[in-house]
N, C-alpha and C. Protein backbone atom coordinates (compact mmCIF):
# COMPACT_ATOMS: atom_id res chain seq x y z
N UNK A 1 179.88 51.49 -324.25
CA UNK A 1 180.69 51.83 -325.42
C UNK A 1 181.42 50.59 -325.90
N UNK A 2 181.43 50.49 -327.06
CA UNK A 2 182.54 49.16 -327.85
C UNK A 2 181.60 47.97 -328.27
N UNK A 3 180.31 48.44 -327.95
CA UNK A 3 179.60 47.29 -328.97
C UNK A 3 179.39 47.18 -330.54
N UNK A 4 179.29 48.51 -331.00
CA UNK A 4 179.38 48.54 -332.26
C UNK A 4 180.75 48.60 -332.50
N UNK A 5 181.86 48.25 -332.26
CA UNK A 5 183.33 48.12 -332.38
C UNK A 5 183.59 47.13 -333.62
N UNK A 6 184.76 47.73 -334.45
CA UNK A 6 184.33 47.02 -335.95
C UNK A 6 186.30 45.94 -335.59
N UNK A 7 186.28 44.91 -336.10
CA UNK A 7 188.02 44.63 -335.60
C UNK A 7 189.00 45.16 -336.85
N UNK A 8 189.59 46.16 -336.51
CA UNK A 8 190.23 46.87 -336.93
C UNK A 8 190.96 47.53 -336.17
N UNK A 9 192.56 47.62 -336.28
CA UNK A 9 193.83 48.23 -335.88
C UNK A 9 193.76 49.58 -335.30
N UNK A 10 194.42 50.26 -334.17
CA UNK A 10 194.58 50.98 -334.85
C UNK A 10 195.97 51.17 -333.68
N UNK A 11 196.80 51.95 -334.46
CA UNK A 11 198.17 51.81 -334.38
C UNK A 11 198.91 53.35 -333.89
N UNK A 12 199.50 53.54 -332.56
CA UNK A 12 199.78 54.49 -332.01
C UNK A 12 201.34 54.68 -331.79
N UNK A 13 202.61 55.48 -332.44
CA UNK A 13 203.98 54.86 -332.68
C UNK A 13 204.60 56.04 -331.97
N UNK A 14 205.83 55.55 -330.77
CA UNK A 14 206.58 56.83 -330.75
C UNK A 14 207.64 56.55 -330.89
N UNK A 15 208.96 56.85 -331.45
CA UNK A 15 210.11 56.32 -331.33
C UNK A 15 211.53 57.22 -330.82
N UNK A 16 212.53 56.79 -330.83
CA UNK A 16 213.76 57.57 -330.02
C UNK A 16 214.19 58.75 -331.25
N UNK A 17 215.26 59.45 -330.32
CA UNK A 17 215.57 60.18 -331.68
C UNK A 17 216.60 59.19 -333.05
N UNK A 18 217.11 58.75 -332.50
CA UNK A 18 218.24 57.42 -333.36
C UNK A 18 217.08 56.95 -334.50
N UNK A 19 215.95 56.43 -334.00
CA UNK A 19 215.22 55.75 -334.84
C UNK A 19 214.06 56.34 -335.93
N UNK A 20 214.20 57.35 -335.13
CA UNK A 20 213.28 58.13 -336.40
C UNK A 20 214.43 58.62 -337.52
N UNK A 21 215.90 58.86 -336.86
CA UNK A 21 216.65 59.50 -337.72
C UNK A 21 216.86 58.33 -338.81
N UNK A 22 217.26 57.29 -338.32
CA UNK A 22 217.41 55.63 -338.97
C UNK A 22 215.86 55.13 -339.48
N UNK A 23 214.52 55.68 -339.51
CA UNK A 23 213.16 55.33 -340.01
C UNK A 23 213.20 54.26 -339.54
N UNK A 24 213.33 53.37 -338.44
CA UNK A 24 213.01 52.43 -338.03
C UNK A 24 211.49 52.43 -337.23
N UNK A 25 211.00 52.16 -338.59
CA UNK A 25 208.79 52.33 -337.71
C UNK A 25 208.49 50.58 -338.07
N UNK A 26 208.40 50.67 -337.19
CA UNK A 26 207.71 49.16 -336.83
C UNK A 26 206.13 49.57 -337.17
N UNK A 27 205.35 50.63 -336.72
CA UNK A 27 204.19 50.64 -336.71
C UNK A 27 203.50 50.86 -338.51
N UNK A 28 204.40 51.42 -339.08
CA UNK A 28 204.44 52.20 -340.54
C UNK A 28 204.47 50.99 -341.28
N UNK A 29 205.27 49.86 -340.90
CA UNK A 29 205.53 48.32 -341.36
C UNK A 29 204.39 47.85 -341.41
N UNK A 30 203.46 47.81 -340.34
CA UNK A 30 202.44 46.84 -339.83
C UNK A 30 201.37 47.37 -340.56
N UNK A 31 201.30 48.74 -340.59
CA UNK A 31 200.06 49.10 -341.22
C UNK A 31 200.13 49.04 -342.85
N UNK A 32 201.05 48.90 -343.50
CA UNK A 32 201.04 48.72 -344.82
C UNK A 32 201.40 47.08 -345.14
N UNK A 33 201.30 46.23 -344.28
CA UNK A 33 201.31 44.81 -344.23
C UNK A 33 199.87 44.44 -344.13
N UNK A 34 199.53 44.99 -343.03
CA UNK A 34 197.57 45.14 -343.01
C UNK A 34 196.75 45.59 -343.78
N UNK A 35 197.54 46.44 -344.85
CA UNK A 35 196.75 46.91 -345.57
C UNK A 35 196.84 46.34 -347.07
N UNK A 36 198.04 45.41 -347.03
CA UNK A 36 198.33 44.75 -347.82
C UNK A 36 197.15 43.55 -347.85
N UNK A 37 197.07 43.12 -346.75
CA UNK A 37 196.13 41.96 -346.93
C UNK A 37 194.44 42.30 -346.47
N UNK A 38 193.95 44.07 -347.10
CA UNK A 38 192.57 44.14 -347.42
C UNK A 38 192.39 44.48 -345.89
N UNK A 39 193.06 44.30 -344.91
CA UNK A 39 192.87 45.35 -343.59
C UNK A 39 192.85 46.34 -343.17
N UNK A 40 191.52 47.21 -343.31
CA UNK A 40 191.34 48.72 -343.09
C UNK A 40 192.43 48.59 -341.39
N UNK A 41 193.05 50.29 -341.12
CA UNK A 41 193.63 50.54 -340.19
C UNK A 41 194.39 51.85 -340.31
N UNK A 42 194.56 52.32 -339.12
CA UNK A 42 195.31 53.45 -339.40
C UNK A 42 196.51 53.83 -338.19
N UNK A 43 197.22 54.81 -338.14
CA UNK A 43 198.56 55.04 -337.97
C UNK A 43 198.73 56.58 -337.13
N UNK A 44 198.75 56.49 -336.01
CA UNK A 44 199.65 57.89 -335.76
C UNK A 44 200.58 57.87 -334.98
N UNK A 45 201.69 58.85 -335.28
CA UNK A 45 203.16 58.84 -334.77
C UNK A 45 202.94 60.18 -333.76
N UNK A 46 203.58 59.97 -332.64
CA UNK A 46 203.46 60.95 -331.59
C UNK A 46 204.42 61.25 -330.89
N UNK A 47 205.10 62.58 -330.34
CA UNK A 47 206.09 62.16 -329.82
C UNK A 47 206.51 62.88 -328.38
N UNK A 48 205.18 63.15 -327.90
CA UNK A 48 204.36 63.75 -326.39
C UNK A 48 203.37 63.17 -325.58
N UNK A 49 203.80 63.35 -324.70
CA UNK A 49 202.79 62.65 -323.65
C UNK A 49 201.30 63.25 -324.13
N UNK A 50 201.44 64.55 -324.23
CA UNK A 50 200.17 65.27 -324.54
C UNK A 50 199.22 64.78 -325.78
N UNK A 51 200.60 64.05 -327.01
CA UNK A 51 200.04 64.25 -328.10
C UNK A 51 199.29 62.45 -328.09
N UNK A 52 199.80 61.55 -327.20
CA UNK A 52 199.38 60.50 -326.39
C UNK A 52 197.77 60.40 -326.20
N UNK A 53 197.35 61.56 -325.18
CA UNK A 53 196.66 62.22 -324.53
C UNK A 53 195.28 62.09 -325.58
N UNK A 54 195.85 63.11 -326.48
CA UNK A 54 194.88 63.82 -327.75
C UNK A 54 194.16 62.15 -328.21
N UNK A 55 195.65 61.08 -328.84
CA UNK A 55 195.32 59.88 -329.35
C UNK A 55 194.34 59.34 -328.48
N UNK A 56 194.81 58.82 -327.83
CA UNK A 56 193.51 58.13 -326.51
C UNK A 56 192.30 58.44 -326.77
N UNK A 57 191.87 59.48 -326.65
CA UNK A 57 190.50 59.94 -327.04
C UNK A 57 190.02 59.70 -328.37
N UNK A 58 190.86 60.25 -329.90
CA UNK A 58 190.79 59.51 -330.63
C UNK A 58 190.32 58.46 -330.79
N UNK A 59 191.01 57.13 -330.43
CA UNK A 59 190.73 55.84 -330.74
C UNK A 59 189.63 55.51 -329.46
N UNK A 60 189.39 56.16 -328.17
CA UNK A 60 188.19 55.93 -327.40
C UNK A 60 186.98 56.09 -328.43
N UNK A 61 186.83 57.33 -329.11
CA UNK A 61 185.99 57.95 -329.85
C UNK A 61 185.53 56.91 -331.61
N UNK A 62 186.59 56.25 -331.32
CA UNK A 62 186.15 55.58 -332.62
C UNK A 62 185.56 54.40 -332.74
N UNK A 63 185.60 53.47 -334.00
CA UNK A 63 185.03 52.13 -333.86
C UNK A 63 186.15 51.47 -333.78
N UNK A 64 187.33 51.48 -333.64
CA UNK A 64 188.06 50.23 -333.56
C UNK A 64 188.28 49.92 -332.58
N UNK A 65 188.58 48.57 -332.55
CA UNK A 65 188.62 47.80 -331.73
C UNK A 65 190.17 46.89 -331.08
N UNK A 66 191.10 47.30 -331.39
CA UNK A 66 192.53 46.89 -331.39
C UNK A 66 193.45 47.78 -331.08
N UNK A 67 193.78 48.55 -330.09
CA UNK A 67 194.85 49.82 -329.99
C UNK A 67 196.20 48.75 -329.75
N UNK A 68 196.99 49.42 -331.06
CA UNK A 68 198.30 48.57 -331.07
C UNK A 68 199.36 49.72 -330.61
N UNK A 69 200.08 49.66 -329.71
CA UNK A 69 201.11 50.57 -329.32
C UNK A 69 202.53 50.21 -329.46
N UNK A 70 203.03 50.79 -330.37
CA UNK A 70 204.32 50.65 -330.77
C UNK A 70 205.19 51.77 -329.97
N UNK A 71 206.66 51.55 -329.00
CA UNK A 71 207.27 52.42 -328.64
C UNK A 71 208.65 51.48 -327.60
N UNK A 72 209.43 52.45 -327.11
CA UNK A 72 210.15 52.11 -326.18
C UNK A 72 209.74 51.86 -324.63
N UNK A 73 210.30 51.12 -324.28
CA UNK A 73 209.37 50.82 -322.38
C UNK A 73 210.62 50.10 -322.09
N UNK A 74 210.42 50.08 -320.29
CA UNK A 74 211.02 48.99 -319.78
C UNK A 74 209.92 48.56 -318.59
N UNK A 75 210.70 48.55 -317.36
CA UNK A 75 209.39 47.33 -316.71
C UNK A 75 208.54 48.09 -315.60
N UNK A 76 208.73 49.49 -315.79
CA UNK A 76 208.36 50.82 -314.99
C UNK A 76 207.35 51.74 -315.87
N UNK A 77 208.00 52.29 -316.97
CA UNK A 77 207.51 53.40 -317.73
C UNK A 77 207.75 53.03 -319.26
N UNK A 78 206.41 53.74 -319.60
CA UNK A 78 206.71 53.61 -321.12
C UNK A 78 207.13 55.58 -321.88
N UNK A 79 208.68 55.15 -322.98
CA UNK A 79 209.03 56.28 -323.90
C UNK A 79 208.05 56.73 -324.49
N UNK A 80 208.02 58.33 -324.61
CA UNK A 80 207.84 58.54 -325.89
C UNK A 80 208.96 59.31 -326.47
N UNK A 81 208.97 60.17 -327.21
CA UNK A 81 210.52 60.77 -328.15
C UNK A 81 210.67 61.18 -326.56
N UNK A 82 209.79 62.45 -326.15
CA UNK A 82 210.39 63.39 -325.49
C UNK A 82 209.79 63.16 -324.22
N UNK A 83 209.39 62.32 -323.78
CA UNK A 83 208.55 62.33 -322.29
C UNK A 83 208.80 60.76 -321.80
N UNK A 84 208.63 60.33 -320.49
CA UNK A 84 208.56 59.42 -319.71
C UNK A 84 206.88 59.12 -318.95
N UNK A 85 206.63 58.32 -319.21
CA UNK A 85 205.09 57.98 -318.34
C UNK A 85 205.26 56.56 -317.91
N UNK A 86 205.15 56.87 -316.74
CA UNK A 86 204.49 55.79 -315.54
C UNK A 86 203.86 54.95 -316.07
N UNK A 87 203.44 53.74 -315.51
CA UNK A 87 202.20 52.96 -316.10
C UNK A 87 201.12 53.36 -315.52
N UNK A 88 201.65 54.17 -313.94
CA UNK A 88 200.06 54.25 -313.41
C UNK A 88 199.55 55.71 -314.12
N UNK A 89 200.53 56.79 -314.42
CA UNK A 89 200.00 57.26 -315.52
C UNK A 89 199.22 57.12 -316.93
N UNK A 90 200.33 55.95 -317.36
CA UNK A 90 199.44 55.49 -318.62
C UNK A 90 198.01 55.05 -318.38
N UNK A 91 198.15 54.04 -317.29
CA UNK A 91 196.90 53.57 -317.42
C UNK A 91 195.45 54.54 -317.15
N UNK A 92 196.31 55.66 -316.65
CA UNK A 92 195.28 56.79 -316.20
C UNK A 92 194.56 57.87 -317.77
N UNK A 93 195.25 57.63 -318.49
CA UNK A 93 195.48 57.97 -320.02
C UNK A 93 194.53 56.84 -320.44
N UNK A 94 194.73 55.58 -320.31
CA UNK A 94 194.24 55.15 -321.50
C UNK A 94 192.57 54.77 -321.11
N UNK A 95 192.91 54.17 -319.66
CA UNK A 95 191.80 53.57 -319.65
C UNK A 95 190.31 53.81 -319.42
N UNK A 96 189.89 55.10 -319.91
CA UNK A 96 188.32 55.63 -320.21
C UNK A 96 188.10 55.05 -321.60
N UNK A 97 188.92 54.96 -322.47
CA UNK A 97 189.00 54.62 -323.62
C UNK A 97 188.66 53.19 -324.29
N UNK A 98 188.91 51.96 -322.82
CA UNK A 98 189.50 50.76 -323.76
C UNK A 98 187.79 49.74 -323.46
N UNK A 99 187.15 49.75 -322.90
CA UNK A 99 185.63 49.41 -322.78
C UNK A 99 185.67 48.50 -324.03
N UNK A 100 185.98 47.41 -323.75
CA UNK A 100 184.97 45.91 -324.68
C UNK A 100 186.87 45.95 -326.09
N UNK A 101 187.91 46.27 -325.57
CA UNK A 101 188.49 46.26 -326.22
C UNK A 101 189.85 45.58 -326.05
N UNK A 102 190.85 45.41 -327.26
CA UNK A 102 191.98 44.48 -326.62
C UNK A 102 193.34 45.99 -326.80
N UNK A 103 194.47 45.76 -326.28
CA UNK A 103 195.41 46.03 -326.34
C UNK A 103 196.76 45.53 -326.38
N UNK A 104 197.67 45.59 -327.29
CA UNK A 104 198.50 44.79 -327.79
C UNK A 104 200.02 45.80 -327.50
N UNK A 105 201.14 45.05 -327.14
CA UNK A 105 202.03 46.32 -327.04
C UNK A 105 203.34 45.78 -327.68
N UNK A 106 203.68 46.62 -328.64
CA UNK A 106 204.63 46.12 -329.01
C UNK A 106 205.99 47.01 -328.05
N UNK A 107 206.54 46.80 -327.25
CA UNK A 107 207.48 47.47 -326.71
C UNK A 107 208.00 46.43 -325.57
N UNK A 108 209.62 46.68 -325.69
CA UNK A 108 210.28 46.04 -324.86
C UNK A 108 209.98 45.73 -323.52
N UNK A 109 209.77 44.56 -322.46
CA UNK A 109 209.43 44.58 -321.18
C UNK A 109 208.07 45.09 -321.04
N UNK A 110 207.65 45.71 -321.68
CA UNK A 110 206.07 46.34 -321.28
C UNK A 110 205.13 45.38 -320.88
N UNK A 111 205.00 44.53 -321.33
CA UNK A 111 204.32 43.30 -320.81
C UNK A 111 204.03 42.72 -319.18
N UNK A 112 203.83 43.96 -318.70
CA UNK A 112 204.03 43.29 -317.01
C UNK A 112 202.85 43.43 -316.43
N UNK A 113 202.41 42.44 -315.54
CA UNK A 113 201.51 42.52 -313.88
C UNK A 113 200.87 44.11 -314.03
N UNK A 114 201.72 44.94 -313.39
CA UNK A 114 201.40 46.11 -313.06
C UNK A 114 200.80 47.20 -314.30
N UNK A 115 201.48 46.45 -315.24
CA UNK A 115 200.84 47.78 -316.00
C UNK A 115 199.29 47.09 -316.49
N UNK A 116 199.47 45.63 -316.90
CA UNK A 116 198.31 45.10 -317.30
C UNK A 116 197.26 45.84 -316.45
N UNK A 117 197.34 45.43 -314.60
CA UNK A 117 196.14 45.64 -313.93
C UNK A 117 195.66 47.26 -314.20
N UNK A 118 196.92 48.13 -314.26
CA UNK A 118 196.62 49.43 -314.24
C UNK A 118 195.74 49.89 -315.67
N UNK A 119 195.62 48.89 -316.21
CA UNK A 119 195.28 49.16 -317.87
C UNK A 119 193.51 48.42 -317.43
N UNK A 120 193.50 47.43 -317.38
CA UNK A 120 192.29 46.27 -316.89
C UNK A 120 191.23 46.83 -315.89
N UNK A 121 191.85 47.08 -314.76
CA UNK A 121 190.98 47.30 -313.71
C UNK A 121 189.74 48.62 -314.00
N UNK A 122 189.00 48.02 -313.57
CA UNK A 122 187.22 49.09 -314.12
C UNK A 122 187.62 49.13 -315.48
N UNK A 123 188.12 49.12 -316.61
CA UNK A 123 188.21 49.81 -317.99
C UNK A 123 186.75 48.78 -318.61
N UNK A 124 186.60 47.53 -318.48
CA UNK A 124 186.01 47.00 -319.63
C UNK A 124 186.81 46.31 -320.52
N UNK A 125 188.15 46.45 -320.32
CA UNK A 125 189.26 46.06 -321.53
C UNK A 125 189.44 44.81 -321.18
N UNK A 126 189.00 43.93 -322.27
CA UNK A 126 189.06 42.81 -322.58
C UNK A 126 190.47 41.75 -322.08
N UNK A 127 191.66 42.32 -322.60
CA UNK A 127 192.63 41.77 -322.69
C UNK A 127 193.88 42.92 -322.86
N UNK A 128 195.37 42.32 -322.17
CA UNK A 128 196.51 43.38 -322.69
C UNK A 128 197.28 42.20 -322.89
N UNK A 129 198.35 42.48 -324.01
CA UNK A 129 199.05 40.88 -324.58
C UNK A 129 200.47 42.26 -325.11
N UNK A 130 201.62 41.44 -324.66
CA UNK A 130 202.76 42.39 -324.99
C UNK A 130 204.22 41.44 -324.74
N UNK A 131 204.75 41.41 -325.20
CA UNK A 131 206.04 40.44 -325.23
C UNK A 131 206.47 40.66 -323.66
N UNK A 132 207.38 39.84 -323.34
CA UNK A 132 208.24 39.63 -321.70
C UNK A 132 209.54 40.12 -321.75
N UNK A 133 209.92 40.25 -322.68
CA UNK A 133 211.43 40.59 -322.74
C UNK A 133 211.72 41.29 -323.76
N UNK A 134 212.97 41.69 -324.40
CA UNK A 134 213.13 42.37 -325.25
C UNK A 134 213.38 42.08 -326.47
N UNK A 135 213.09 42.77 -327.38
CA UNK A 135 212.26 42.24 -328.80
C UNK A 135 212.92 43.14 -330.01
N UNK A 136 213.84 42.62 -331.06
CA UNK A 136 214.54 43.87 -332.06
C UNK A 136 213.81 43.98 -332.82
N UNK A 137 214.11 45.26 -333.12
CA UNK A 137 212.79 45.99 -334.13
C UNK A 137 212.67 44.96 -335.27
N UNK A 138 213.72 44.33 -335.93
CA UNK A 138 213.00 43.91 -336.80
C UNK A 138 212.57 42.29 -336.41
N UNK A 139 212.34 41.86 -335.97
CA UNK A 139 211.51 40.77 -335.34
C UNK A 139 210.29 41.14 -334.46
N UNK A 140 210.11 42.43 -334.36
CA UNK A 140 209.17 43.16 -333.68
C UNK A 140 208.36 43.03 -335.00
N UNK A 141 208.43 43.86 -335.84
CA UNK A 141 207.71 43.88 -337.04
C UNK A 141 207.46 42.84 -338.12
N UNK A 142 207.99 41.85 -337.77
CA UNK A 142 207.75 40.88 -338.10
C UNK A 142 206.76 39.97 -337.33
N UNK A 143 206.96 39.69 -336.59
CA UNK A 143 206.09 39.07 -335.13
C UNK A 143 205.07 39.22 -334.67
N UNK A 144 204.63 40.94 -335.36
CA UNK A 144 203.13 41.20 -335.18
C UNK A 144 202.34 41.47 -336.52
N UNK A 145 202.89 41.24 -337.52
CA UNK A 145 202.55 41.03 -338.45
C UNK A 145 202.11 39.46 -338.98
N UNK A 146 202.70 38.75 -338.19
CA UNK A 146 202.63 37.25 -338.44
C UNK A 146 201.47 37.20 -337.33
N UNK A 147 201.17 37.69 -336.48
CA UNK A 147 200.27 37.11 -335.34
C UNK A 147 198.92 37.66 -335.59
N UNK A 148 198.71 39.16 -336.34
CA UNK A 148 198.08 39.78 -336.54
C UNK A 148 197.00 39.18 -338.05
N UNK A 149 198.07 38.77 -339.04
CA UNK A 149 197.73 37.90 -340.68
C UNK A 149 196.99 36.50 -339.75
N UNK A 150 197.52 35.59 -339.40
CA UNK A 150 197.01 34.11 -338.69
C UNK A 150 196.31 34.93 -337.97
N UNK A 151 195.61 35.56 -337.25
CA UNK A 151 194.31 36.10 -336.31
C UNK A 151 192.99 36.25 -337.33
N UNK A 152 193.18 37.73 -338.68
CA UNK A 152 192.18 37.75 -339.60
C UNK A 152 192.40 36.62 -340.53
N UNK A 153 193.04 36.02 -340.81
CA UNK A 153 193.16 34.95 -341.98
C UNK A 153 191.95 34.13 -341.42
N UNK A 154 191.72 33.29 -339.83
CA UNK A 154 191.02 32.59 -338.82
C UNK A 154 189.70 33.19 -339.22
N UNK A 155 189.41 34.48 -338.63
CA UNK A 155 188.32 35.23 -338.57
C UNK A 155 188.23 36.31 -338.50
N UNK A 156 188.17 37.03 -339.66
CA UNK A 156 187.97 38.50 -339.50
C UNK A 156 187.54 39.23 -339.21
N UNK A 157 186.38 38.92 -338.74
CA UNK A 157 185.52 39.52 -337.56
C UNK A 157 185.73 39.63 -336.03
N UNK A 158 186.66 39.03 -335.64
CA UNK A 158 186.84 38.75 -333.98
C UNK A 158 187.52 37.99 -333.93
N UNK A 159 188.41 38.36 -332.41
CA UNK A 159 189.10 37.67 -331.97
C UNK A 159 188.58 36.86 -330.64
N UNK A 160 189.33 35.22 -330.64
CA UNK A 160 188.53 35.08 -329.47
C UNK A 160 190.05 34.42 -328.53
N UNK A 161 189.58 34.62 -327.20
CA UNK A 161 191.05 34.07 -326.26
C UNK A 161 191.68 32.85 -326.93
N UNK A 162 190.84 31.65 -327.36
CA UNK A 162 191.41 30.30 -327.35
C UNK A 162 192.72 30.75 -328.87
N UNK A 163 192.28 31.22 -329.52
CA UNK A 163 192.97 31.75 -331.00
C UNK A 163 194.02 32.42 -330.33
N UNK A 164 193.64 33.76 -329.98
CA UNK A 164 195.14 34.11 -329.53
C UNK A 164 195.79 33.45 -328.77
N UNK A 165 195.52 33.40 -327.87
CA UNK A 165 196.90 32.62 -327.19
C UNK A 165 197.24 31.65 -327.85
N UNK A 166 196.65 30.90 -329.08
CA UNK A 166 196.89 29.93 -330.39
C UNK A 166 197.91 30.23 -330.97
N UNK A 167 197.76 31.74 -331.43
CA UNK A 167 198.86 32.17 -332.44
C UNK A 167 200.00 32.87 -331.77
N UNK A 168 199.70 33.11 -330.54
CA UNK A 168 201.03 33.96 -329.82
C UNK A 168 201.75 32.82 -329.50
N UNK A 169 201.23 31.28 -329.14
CA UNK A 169 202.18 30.45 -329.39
C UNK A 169 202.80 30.24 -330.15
N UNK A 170 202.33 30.06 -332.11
CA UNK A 170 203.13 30.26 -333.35
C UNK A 170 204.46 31.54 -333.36
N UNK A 171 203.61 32.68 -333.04
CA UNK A 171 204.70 33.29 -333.02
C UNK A 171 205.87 33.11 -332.42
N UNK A 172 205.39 32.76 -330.90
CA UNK A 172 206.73 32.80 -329.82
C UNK A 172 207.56 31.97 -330.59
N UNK A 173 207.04 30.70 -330.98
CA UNK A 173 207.83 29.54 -330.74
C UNK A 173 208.92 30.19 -332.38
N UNK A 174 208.14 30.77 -333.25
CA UNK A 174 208.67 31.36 -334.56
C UNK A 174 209.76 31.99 -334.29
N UNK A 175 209.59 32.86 -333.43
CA UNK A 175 210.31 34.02 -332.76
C UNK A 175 211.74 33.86 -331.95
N UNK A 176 211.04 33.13 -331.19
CA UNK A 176 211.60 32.30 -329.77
C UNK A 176 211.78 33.66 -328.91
N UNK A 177 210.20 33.76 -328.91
CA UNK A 177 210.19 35.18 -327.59
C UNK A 177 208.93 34.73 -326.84
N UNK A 178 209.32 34.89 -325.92
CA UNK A 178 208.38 35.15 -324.30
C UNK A 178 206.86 36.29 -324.48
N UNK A 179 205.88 35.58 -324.38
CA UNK A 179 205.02 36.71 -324.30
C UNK A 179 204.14 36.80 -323.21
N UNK A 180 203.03 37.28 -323.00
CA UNK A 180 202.63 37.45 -321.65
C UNK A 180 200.78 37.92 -322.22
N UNK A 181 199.71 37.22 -321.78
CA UNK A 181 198.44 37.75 -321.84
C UNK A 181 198.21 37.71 -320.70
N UNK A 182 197.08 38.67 -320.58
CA UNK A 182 196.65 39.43 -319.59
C UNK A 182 195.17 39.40 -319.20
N UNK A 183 194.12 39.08 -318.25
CA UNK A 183 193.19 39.52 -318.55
C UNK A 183 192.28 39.53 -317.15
N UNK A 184 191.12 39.76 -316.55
CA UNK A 184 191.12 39.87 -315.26
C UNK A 184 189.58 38.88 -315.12
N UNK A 185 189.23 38.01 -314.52
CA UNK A 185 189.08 37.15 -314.28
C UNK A 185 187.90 37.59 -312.87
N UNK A 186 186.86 36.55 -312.58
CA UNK A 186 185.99 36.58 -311.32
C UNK A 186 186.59 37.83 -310.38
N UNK A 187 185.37 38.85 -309.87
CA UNK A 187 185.71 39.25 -308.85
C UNK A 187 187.80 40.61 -309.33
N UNK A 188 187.47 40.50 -310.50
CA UNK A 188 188.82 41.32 -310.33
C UNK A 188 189.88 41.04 -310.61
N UNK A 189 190.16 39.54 -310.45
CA UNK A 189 191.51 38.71 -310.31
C UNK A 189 192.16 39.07 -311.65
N UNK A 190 193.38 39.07 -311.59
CA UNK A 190 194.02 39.33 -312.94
C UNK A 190 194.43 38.00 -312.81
N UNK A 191 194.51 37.72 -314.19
CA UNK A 191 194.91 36.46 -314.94
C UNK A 191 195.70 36.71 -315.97
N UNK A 192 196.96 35.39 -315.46
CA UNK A 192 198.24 35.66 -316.66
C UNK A 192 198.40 34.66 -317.01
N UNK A 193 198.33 34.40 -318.67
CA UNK A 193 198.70 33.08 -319.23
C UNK A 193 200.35 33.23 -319.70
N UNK A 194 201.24 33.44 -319.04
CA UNK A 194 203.04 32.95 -319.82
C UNK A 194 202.54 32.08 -320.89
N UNK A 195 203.43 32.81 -322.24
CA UNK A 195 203.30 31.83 -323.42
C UNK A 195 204.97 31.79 -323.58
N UNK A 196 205.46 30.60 -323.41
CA UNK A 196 206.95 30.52 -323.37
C UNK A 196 207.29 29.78 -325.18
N UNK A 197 208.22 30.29 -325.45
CA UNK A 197 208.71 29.81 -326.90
C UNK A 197 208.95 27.99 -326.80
N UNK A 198 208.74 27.27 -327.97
CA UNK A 198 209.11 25.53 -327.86
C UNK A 198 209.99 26.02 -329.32
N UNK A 199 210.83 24.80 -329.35
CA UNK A 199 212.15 24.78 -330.22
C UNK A 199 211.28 23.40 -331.08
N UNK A 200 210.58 23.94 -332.07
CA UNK A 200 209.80 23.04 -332.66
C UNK A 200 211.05 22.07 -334.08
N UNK A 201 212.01 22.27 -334.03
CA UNK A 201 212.90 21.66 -334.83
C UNK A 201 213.14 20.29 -334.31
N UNK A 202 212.99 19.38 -335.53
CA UNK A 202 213.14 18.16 -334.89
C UNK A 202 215.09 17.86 -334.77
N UNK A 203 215.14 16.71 -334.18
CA UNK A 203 216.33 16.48 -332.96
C UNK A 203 217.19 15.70 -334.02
């Protein structure tokens, strides 16, 4: 599965109650930024583990090739409105799904060791890339919108490792945030490239 995979978004959002009351969608941002610049993609807001569940299959079932997850996390479990999941849950969720594919996370701390491998291991999944630390919404939505435009601007057909970790350097250093790729290597090994921010202003 994921050879006929077309590169195209697709974008999975859950948020707190504060932030839906305040419309703070990072994911709602991204997809009308993407779509601004001629990038088919699409959008669903969820706010259950179950309704999680349903998505997964979804985007297993489809041609895209990019599951972008927008939500709350720390360095254990990822939010949704109304539920808490594990990573070794999540990864139990996602990963029938991710075969020849990347995953991108926009959520605080999510970016770790453990959840990567739990996401990686047997899936087929290419890559997991997610910030190190914590990230405000609106530099969130900004940050993957900038990394996401410099990726298809390059090549719109595919992404390849040397590029991203290219542009997650632009960003960081844009940003001045910590990010973290992921990917598993000979025999199993997970492999982590730290992309640390540079203070590109001259002195």
């Amino acid at each position: 599965m994921g050879d006929d995979t077309k590169p195209l978004v697709f974008i999975v959002e859950s948020l707190g109650l504060e932030d839906e009351k305040e419309a703070r969608s990072e994911g709602q941002v991204l997809q009308r930024i993407l779509r601004m610049s001629g990038k088919e993609t699409t959008y669903f807001y969820i706010r259950t583990r179950k309704e999680l569940e349903k998505f997964a299959k979804t985007f297993g079932a489809s041609r895209y090739r990019y599951l972008h997850l927008s939500c709350h996390a720390n360095k254990t479990l990822m939010a949704t409105t109304l539920d808490r999941i594990s990573f070794a849950d999540l990864g139990d969720i996602l990963r029938p799904h991710l075969g020849k594919r990347r995953v991108f996370l926009s959520a605080c701390e999510m970016g770790t060791k453990e959840l990567a491998l739990a996401l990686l291991k047997d899936s087929g999944c290419y890559s997991v890339i997610g910030p190190a630390e914590a990230v405000e919404f609106g530099d969130a939505a900004l940050l993957w919108s900038s990394f996401y435009h410099l990726m298809f601007k390059r090549n719109h057909a595919a992404m390849q490792r040397k590029w991203i970790t290219a542009h997650l350097q632009d960003t960081a250093n844009l940003f001045q945030v910590s990010m973290n790729y992921f990917s598993l290597g000979a025999k199993g090994k997970l492999l982590h490239k730290a992309i640390e921010p540079k203070n590109n202003q001259a002195p």
